[in-house]
PDB file of N, CA and C in Angstrom:
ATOM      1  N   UNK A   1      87.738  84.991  99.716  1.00  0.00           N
ATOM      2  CA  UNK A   1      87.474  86.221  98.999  1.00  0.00           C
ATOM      3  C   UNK A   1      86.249  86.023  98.114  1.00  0.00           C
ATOM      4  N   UNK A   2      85.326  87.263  98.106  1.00  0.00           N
ATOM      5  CA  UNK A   2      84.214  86.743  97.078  1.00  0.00           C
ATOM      6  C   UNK A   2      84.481  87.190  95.867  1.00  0.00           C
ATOM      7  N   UNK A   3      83.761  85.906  94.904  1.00  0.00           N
ATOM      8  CA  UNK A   3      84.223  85.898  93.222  1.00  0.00           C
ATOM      9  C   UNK A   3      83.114  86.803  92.791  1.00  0.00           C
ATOM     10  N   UNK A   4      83.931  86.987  91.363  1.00  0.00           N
ATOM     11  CA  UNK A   4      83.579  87.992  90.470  1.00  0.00           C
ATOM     12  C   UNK A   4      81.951  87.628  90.331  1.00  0.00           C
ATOM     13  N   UNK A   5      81.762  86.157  90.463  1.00  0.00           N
ATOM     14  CA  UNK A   5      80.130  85.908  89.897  1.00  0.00           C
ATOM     15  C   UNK A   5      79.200  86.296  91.121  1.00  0.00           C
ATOM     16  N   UNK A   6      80.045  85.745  91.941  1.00  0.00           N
ATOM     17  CA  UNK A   6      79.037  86.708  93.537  1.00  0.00           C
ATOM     18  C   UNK A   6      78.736  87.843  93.500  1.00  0.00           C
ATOM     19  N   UNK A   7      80.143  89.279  93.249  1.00  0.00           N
ATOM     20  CA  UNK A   7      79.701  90.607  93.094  1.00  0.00           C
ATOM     21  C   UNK A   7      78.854  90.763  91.777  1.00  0.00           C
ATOM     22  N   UNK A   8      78.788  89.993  91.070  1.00  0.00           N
ATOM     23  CA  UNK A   8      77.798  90.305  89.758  1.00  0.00           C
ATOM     24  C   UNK A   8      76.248  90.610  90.382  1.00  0.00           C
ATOM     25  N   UNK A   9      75.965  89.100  91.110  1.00  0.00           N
ATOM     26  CA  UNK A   9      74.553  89.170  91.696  1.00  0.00           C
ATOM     27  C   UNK A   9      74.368  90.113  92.692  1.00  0.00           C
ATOM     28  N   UNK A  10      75.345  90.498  93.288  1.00  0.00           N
ATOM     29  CA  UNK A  10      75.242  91.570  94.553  1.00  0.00           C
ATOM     30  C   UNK A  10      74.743  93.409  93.573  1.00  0.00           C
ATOM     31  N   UNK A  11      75.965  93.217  92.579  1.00  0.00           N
ATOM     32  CA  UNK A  11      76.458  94.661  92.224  1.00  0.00           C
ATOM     33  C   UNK A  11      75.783  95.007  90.564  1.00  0.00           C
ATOM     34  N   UNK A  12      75.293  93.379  90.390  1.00  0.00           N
ATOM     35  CA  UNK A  12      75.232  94.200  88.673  1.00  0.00           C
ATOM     36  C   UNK A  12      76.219  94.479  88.039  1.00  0.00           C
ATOM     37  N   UNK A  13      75.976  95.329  86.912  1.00  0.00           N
ATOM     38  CA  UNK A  13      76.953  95.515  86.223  1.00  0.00           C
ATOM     39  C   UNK A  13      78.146  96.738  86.555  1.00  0.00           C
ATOM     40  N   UNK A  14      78.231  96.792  87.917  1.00  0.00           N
ATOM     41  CA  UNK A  14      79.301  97.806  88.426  1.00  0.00           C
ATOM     42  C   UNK A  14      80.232  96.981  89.059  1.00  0.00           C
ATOM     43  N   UNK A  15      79.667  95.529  88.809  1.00  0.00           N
ATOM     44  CA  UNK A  15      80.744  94.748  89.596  1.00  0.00           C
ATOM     45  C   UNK A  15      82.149  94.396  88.642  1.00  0.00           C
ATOM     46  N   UNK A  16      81.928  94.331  88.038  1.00  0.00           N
ATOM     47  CA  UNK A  16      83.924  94.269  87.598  1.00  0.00           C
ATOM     48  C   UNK A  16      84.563  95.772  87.934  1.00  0.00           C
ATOM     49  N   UNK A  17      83.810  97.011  88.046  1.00  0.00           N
ATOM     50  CA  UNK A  17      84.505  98.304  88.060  1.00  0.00           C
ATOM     51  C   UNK A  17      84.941  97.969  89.800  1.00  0.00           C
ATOM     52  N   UNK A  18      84.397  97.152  90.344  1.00  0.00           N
ATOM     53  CA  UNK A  18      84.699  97.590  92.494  1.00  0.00           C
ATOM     54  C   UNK A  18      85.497  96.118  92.276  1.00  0.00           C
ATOM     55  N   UNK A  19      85.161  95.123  91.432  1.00  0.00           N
ATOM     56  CA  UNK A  19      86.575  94.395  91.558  1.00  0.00           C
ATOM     57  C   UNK A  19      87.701  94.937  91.404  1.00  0.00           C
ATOM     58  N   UNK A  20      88.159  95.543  90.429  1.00  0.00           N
ATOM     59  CA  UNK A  20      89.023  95.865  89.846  1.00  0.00           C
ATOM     60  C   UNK A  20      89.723  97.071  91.123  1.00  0.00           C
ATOM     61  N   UNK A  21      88.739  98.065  91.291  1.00  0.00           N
ATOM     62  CA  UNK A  21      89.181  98.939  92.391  1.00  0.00           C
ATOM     63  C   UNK A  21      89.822  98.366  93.614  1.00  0.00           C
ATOM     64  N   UNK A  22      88.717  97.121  94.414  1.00  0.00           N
ATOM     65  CA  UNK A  22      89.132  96.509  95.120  1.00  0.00           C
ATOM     66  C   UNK A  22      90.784  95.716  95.380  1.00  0.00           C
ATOM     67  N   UNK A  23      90.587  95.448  93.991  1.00  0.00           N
ATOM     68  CA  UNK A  23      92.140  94.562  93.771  1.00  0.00           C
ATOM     69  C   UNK A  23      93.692  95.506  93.860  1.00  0.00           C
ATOM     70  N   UNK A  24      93.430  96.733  93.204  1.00  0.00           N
ATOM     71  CA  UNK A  24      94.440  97.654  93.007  1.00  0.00           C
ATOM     72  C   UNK A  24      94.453  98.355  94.214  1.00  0.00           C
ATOM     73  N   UNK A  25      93.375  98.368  95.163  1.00  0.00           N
ATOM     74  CA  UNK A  25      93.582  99.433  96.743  1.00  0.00           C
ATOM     75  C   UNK A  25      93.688  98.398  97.765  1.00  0.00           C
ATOM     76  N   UNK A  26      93.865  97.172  97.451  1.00  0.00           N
ATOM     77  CA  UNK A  26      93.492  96.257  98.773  1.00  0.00           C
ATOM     78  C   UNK A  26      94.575  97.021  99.962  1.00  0.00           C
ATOM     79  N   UNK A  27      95.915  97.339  99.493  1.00  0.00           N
ATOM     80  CA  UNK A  27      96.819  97.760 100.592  1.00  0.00           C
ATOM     81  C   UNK A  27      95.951  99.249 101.530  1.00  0.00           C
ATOM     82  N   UNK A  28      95.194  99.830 100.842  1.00  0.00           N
ATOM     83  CA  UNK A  28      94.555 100.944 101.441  1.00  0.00           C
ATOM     84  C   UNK A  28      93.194 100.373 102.027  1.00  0.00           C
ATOM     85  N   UNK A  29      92.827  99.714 101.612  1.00  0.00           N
ATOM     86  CA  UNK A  29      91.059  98.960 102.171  1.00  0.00           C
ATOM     87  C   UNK A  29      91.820  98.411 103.543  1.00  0.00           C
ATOM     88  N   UNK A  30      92.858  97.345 103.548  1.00  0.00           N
ATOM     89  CA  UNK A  30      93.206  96.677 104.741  1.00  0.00           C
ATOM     90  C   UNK A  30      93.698  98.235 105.462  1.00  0.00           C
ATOM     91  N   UNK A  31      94.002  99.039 105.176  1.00  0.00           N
ATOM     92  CA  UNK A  31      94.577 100.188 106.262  1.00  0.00           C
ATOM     93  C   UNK A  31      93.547 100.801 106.858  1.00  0.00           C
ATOM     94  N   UNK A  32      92.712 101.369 105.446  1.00  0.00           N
ATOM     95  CA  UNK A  32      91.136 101.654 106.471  1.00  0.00           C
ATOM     96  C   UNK A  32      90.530 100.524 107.456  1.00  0.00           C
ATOM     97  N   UNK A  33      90.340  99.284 107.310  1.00  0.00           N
ATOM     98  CA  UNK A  33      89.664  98.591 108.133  1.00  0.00           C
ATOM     99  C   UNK A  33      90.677  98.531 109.475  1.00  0.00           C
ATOM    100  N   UNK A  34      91.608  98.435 109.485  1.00  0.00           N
ATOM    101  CA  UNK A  34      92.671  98.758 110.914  1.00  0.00           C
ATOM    102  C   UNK A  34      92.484  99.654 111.447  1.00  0.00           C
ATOM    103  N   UNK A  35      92.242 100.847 111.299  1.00  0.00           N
ATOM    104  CA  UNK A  35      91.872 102.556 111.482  1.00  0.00           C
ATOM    105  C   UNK A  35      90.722 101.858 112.195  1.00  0.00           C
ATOM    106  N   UNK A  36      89.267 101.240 111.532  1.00  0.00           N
ATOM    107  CA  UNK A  36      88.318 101.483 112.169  1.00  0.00           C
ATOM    108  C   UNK A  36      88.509 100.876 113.261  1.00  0.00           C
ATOM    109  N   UNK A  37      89.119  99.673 113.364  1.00  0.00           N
ATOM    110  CA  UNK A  37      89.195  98.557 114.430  1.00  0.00           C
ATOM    111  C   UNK A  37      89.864  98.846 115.866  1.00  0.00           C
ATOM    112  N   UNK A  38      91.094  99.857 115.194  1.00  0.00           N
ATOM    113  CA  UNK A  38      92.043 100.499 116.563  1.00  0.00           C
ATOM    114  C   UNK A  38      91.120 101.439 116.768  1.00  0.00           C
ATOM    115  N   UNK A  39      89.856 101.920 116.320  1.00  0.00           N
ATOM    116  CA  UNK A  39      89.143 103.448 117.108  1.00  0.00           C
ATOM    117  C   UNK A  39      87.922 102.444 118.036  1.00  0.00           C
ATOM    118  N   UNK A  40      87.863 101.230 117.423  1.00  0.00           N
ATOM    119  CA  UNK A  40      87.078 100.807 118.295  1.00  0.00           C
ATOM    120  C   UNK A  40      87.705  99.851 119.697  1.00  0.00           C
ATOM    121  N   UNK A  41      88.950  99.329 119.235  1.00  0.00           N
ATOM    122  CA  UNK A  41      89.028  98.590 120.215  1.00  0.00           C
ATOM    123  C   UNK A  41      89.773  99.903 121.653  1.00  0.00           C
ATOM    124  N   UNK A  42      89.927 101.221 121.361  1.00  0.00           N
ATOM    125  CA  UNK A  42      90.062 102.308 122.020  1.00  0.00           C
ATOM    126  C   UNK A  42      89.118 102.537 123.060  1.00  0.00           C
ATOM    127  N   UNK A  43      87.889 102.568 122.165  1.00  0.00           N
ATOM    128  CA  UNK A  43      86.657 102.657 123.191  1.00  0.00           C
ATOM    129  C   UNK A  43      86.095 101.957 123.768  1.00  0.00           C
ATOM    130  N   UNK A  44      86.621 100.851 123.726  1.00  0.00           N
ATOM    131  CA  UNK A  44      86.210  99.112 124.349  1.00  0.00           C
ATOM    132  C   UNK A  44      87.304  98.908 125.657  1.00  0.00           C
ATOM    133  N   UNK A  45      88.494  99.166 125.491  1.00  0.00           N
ATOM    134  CA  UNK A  45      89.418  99.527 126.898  1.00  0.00           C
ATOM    135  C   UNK A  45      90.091 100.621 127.535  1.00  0.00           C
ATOM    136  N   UNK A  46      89.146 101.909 127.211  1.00  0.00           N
ATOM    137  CA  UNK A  46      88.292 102.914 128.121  1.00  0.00           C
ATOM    138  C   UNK A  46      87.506 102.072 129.602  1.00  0.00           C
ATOM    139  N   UNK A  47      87.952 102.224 130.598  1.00  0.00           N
ATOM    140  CA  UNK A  47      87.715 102.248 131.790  1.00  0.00           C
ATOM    141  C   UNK A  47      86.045 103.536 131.917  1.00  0.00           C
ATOM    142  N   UNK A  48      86.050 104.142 131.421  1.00  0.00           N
ATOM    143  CA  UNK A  48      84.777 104.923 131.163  1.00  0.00           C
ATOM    144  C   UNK A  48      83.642 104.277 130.733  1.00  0.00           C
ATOM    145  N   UNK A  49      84.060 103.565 130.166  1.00  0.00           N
ATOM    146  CA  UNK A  49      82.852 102.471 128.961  1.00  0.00           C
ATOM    147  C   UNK A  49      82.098 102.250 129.956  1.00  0.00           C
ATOM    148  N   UNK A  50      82.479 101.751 131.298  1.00  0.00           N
ATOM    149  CA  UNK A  50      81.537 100.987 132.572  1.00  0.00           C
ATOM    150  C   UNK A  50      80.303 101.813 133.153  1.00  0.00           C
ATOM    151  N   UNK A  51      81.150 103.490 132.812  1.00  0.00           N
ATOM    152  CA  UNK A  51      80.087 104.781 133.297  1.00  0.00           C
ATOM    153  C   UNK A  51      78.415 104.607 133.540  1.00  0.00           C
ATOM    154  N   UNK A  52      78.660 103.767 131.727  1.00  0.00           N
ATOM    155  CA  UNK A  52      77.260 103.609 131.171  1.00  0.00           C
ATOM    156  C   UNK A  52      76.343 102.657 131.782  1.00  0.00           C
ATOM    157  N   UNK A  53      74.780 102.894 131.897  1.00  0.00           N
ATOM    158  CA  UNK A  53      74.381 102.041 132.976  1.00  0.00           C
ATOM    159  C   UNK A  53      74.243 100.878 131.344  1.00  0.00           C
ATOM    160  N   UNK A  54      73.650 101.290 130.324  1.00  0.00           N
ATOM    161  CA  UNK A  54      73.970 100.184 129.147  1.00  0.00           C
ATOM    162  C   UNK A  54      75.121  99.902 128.611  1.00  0.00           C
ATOM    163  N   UNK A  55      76.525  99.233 129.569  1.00  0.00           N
ATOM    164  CA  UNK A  55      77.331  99.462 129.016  1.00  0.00           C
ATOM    165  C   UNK A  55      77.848  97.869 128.263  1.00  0.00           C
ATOM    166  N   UNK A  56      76.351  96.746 128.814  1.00  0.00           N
ATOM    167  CA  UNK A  56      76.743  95.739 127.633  1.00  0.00           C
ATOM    168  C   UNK A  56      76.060  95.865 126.341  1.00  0.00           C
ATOM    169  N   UNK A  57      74.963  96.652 126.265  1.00  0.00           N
ATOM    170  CA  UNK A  57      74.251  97.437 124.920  1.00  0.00           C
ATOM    171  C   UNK A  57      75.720  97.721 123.946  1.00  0.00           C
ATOM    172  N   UNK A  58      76.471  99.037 124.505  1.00  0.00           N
ATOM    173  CA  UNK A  58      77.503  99.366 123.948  1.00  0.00           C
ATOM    174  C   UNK A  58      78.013  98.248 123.263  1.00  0.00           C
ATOM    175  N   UNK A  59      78.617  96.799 124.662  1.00  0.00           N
ATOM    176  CA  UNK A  59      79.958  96.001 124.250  1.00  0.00           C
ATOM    177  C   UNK A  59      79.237  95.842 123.092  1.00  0.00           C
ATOM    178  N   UNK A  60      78.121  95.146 122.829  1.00  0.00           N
ATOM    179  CA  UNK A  60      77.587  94.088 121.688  1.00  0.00           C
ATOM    180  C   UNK A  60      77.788  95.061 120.309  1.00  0.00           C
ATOM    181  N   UNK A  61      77.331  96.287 120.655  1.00  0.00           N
ATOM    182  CA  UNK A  61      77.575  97.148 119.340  1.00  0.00           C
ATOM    183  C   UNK A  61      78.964  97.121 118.768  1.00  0.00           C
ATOM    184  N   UNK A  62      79.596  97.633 119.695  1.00  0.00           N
ATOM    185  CA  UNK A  62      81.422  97.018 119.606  1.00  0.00           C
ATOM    186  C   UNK A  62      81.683  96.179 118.704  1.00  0.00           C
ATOM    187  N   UNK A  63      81.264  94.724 119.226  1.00  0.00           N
ATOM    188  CA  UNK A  63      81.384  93.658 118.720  1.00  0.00           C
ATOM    189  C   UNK A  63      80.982  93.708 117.647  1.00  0.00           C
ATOM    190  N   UNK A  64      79.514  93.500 117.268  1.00  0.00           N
ATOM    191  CA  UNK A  64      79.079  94.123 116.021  1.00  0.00           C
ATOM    192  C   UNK A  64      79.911  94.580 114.747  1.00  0.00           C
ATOM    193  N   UNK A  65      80.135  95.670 115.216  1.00  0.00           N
ATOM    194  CA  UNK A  65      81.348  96.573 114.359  1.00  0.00           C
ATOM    195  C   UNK A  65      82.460  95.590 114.256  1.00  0.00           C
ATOM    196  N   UNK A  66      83.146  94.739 115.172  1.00  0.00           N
ATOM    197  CA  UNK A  66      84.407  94.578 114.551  1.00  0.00           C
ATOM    198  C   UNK A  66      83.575  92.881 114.223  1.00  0.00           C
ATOM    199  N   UNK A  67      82.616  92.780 113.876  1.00  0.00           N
ATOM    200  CA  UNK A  67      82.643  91.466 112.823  1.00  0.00           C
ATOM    201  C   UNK A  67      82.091  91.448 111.445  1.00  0.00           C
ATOM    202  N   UNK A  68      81.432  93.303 111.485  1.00  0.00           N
ATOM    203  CA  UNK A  68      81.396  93.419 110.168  1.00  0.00           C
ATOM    204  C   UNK A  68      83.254  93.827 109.372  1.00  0.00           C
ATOM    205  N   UNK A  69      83.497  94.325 109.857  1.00  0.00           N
ATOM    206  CA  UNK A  69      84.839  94.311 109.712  1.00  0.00           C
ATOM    207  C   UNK A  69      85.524  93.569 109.373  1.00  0.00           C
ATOM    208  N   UNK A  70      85.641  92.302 110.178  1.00  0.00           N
ATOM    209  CA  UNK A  70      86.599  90.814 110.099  1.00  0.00           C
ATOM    210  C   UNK A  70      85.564  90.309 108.928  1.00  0.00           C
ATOM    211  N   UNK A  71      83.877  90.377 108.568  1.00  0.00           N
ATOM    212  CA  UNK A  71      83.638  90.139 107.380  1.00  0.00           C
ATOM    213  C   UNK A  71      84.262  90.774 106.173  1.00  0.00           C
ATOM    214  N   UNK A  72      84.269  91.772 105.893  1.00  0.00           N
ATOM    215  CA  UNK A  72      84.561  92.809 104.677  1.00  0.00           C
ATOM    216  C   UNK A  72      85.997  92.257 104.219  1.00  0.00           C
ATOM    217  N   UNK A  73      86.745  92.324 105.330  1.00  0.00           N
ATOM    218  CA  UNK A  73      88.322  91.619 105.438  1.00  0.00           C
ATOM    219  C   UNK A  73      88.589  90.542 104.432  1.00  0.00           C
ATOM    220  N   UNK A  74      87.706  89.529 104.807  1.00  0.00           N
ATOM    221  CA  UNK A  74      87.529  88.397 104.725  1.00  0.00           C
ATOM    222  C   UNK A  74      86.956  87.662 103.198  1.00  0.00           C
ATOM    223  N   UNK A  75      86.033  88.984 102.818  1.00  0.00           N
ATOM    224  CA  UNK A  75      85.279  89.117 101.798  1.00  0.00           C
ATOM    225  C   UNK A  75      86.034  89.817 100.641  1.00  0.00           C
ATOM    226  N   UNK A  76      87.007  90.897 100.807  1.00  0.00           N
ATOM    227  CA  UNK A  76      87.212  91.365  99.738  1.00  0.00           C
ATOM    228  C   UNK A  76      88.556  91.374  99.522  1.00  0.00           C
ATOM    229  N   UNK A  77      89.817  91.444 100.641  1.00  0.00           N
ATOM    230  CA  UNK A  77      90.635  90.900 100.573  1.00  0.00           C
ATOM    231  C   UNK A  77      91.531  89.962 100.117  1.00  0.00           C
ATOM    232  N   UNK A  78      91.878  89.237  99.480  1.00  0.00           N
ATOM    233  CA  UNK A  78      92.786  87.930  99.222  1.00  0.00           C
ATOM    234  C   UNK A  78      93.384  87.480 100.300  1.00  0.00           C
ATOM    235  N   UNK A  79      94.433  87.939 100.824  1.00  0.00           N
ATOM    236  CA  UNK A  79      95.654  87.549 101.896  1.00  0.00           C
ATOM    237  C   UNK A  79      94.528  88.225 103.428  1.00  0.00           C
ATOM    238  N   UNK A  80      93.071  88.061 103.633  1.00  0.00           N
ATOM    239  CA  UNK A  80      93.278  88.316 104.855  1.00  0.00           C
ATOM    240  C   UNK A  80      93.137  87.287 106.227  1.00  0.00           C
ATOM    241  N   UNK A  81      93.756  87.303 107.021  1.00  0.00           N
ATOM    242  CA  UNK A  81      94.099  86.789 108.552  1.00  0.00           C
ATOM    243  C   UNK A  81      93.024  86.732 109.487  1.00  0.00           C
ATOM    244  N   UNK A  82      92.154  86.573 109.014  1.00  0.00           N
ATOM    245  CA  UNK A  82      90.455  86.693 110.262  1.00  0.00           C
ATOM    246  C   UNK A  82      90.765  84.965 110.485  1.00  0.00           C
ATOM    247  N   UNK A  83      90.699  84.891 111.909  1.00  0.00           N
ATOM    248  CA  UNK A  83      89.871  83.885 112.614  1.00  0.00           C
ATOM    249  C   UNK A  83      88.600  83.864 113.097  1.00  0.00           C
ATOM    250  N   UNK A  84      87.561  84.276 112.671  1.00  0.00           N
ATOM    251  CA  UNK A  84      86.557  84.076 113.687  1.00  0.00           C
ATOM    252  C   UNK A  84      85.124  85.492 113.126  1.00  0.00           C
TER     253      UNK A  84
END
């Protein structure tokens, strides 16, 4: 999880207000990041996906998305479960 002195240099002085937020919504932050992950891994085993003549352009974007994801997780979370 990143410390308070990390979001300082990131955030300035708004960083104890998105700690603090962070800490009290984590049960809603981990629900949004699941939301995004099940809409993507939806469109990743779509049989349609192949349609596309760029359809490893797509995968990588995919991917993309779910490792900013497993970052954020990872980053702002306490208890989160990312391997990789």
């Amino acid at each position: 999880m990143i410390s308070k002195d990390q979001l300082k240099q990131i955030l300035g002085k708004e960083a104890e207000r998105f700690y603090e937020l962070i800490q009290h919504s984590s049960d809603e932050f981990s629900r949004l990041l699941d939301h995004f992950e099940a809409q993507g891994d939806k469109t990743e085993n779509s049989i349609s996906a192949y349609d596309n003549p760029s359809w490893a352009y797509k995968q990588a974007h995919i991917n993309g998305a779910r490792r900013v994801y497993k970052t954020l997780r990872s980053a702002l979370l306490k208890d989160s479960n990312t391997n990789g």
